[in-house]
Protein backbone atom coordinates (compact mmCIF):
# COMPACT_ATOMS: atom_id res chain seq x y z
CA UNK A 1 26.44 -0.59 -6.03
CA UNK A 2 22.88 -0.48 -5.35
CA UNK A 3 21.87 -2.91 -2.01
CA UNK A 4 18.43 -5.41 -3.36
CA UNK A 5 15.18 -4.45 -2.14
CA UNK A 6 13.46 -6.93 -0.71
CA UNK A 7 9.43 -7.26 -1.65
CA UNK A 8 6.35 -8.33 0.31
CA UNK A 9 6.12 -11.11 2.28
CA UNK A 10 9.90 -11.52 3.01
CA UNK A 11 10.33 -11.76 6.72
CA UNK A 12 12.24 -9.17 7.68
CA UNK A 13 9.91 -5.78 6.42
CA UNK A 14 7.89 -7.17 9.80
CA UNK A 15 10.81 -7.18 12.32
CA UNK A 16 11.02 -3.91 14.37
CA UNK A 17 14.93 -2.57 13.82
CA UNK A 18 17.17 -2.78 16.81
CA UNK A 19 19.02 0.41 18.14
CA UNK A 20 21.81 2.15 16.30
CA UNK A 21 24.56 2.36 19.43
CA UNK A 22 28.02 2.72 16.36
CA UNK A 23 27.83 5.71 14.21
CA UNK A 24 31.33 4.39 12.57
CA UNK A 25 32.62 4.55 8.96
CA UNK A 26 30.90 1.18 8.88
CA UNK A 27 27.52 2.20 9.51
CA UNK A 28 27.79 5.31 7.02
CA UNK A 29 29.03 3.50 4.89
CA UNK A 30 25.72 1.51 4.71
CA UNK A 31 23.56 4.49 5.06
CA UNK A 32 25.72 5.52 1.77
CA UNK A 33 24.46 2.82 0.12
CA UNK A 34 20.44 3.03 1.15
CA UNK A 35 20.74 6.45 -0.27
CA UNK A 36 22.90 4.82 -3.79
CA UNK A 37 19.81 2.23 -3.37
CA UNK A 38 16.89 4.66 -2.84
CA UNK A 39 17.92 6.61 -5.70
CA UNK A 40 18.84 3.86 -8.23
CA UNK A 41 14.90 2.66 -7.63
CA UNK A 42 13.81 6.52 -7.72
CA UNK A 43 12.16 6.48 -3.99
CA UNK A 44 11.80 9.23 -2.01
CA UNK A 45 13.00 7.31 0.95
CA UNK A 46 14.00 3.49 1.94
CA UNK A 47 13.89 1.45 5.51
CA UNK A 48 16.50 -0.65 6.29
CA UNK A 49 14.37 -3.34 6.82
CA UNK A 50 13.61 -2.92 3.07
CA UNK A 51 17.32 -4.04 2.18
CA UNK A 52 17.35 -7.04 4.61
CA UNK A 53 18.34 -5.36 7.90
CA UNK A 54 16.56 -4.96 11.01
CA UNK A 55 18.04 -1.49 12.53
CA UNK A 56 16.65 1.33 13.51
CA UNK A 57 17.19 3.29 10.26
CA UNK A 58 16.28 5.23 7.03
CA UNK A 59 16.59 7.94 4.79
CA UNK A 60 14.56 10.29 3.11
CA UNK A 61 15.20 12.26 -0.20
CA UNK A 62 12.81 14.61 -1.72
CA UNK A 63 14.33 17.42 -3.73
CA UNK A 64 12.90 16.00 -6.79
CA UNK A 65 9.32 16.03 -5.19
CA UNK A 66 7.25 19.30 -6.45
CA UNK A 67 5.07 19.00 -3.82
CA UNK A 68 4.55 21.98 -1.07
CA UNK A 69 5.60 21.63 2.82
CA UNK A 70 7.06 22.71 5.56
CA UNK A 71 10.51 21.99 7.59
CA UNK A 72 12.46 23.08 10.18
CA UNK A 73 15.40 21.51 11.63
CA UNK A 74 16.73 22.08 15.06
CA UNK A 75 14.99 25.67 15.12
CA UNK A 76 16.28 26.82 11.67
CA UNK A 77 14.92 26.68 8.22
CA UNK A 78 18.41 25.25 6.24
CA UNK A 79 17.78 24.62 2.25
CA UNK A 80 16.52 21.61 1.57
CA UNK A 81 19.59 20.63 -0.85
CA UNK A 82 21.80 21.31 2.60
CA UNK A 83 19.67 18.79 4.13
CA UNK A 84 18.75 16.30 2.00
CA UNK A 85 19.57 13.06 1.29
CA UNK A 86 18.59 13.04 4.82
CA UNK A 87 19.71 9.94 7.32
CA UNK A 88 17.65 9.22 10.40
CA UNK A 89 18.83 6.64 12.53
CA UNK A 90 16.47 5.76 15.85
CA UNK A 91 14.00 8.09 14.72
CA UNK A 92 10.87 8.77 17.22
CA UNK A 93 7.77 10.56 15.87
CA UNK A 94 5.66 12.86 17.92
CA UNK A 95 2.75 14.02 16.21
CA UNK A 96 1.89 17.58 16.06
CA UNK A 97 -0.68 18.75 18.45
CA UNK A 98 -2.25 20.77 15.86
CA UNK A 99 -2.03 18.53 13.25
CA UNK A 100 -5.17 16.99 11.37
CA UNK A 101 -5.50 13.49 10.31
CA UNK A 102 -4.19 14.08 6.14
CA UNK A 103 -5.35 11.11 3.66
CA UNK A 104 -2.97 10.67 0.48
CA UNK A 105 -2.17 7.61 -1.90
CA UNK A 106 0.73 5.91 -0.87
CA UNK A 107 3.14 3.31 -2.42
CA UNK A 108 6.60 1.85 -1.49
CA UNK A 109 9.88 0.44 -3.16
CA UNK A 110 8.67 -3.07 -1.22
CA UNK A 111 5.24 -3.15 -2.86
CA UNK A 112 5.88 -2.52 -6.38
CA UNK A 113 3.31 -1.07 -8.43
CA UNK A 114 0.93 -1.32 -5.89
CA UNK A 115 -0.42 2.11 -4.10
CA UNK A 116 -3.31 2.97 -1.72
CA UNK A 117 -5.20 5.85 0.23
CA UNK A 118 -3.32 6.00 3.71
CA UNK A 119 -4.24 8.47 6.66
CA UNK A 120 -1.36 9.90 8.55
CA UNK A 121 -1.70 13.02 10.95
CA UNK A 122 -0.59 16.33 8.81
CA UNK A 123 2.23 17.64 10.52
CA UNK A 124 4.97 15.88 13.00
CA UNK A 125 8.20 16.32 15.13
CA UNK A 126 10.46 14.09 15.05
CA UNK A 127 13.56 13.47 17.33
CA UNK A 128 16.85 11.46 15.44
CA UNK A 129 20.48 10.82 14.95
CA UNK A 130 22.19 11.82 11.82
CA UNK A 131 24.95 9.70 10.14
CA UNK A 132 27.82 10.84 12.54
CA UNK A 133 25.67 10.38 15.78
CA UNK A 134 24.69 14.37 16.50
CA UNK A 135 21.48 14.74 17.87
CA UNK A 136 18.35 16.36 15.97
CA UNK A 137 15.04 17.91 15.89
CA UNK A 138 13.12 17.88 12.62
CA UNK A 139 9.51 19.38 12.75
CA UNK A 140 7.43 19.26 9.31
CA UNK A 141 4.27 18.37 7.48
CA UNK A 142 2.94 17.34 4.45
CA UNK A 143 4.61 15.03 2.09
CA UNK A 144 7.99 15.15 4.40
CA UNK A 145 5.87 14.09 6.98
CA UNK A 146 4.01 11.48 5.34
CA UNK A 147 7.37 9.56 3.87
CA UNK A 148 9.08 9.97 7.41
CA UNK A 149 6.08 8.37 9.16
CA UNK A 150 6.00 5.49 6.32
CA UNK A 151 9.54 4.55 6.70
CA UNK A 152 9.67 5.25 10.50
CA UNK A 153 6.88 2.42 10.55
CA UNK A 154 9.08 -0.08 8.55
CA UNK A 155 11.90 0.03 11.39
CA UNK A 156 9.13 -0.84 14.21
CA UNK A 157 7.56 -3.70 11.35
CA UNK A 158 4.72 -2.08 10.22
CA UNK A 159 3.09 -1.38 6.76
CA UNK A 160 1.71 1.10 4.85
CA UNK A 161 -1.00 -1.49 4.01
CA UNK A 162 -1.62 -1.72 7.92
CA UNK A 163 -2.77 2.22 7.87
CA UNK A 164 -4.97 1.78 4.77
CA UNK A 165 -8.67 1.90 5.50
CA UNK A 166 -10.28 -1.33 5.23
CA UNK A 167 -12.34 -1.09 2.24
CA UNK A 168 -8.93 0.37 0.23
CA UNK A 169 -7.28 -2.62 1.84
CA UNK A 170 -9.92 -5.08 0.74
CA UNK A 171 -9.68 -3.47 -2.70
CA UNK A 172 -5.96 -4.00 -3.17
CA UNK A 173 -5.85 -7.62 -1.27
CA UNK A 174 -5.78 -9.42 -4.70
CA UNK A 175 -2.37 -8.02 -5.93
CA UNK A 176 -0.67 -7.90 -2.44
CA UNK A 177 -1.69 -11.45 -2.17
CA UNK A 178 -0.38 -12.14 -5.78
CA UNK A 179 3.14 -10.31 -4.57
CA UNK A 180 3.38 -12.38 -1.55
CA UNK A 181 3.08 -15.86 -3.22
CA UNK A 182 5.59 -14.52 -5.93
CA UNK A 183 8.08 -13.40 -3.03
CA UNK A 184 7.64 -16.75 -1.57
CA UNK A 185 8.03 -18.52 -5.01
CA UNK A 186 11.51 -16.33 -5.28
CA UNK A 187 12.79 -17.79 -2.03
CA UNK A 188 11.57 -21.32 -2.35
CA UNK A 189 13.92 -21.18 -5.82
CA UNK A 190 16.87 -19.35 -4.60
CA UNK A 191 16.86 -21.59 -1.55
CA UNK A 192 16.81 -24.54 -4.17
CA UNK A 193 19.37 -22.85 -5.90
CA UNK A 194 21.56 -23.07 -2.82
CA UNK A 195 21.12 -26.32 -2.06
């Protein structure tokens, strides 16, 4: 069953994840479920900040994306369908030395409806664990790059409307401000309903 995303505003998207140290039926169990989650909303990829957990986690889908890019994991060039859905736990991103700074519209499952202009350097590496704990390399670039570096931000509690320029930002400020006062009405009620 599909884990709730949480929206804007909520607390948690802004907490940086702590360390995976268990890669035990446990913990894929709830990687499982981010992937169940990711595709129920049709995302190409989900923090799990975004489902109410601060860790040091995500995963990334993008078979149905048509767009064109690059990959190559630990040295090798596997099909994407071998390695994707794709689960990066403690993921560290190195920018490519050769890459240029890209600029692309954005959006995310926590923002809904709402998408912006974001610029995000072309082509990265980046080091992570898989679901079982091995150890991994990943090098790519274009949209695999740009939708590892958005959810590798949400584990350290940062935002895609952080990287937006500020005149896209200023632009958009009405209906992220809208979104946070509903996500704050939503709490304020189901608190009530608690009570």
């Amino acid at each position: 069953m599909p884990l709730t995303i949480v929206q804007y505003n909520e607390p948690i998207l802004r907490k940086k994840g702590d360390k995976i140290t268990r890669f035990d039926p446990a913990f894929r169990g709830f990687a499982a479920e981010m992937i169940e989650t990711m595709h129920a909303a049709e995302g190409i990829g989900l923090a799990a900040q975004q489902v109410g957990r601060a860790v040091q986690l995500c995963v990334v889908d993008l078979r149905l994306s048509e767009a064109e890019y690059a990959w190559e994991l630990d040295g090798l060039r596997p099909p994407r369908d071998l390695i994707m859905p794709m689960v990066l736990a403690n993921p560290v991103v190195i920018p490519s030395p050769a890459a240029t700074v890209a600029s692309a519209e954005e959006g995310c499952l926590s923002f809904p409806e709402i998408r912006g202009e974001v610029e995000r350097p072309s082509a990265i590496a980046v080091r992570f664990h898989d679901e079982r704990g091995g150890a991994h390399l990943l090098t790519c670039d274009g949209l695999f790059a740009r939708c590892i570096q958005h959810e590798v931000d949400h584990l350290n509690g940062v935002l895609f409307i952080d990287r937006m320029p500020k005149e896209v930002r200023a632009e958009l400020d009405p209906v992220v401000k809208a979104l946070a006062k509903k996500t704050k009405q939503e709490r304020k009620e189901a608190g009530a309903d608690r009570s």
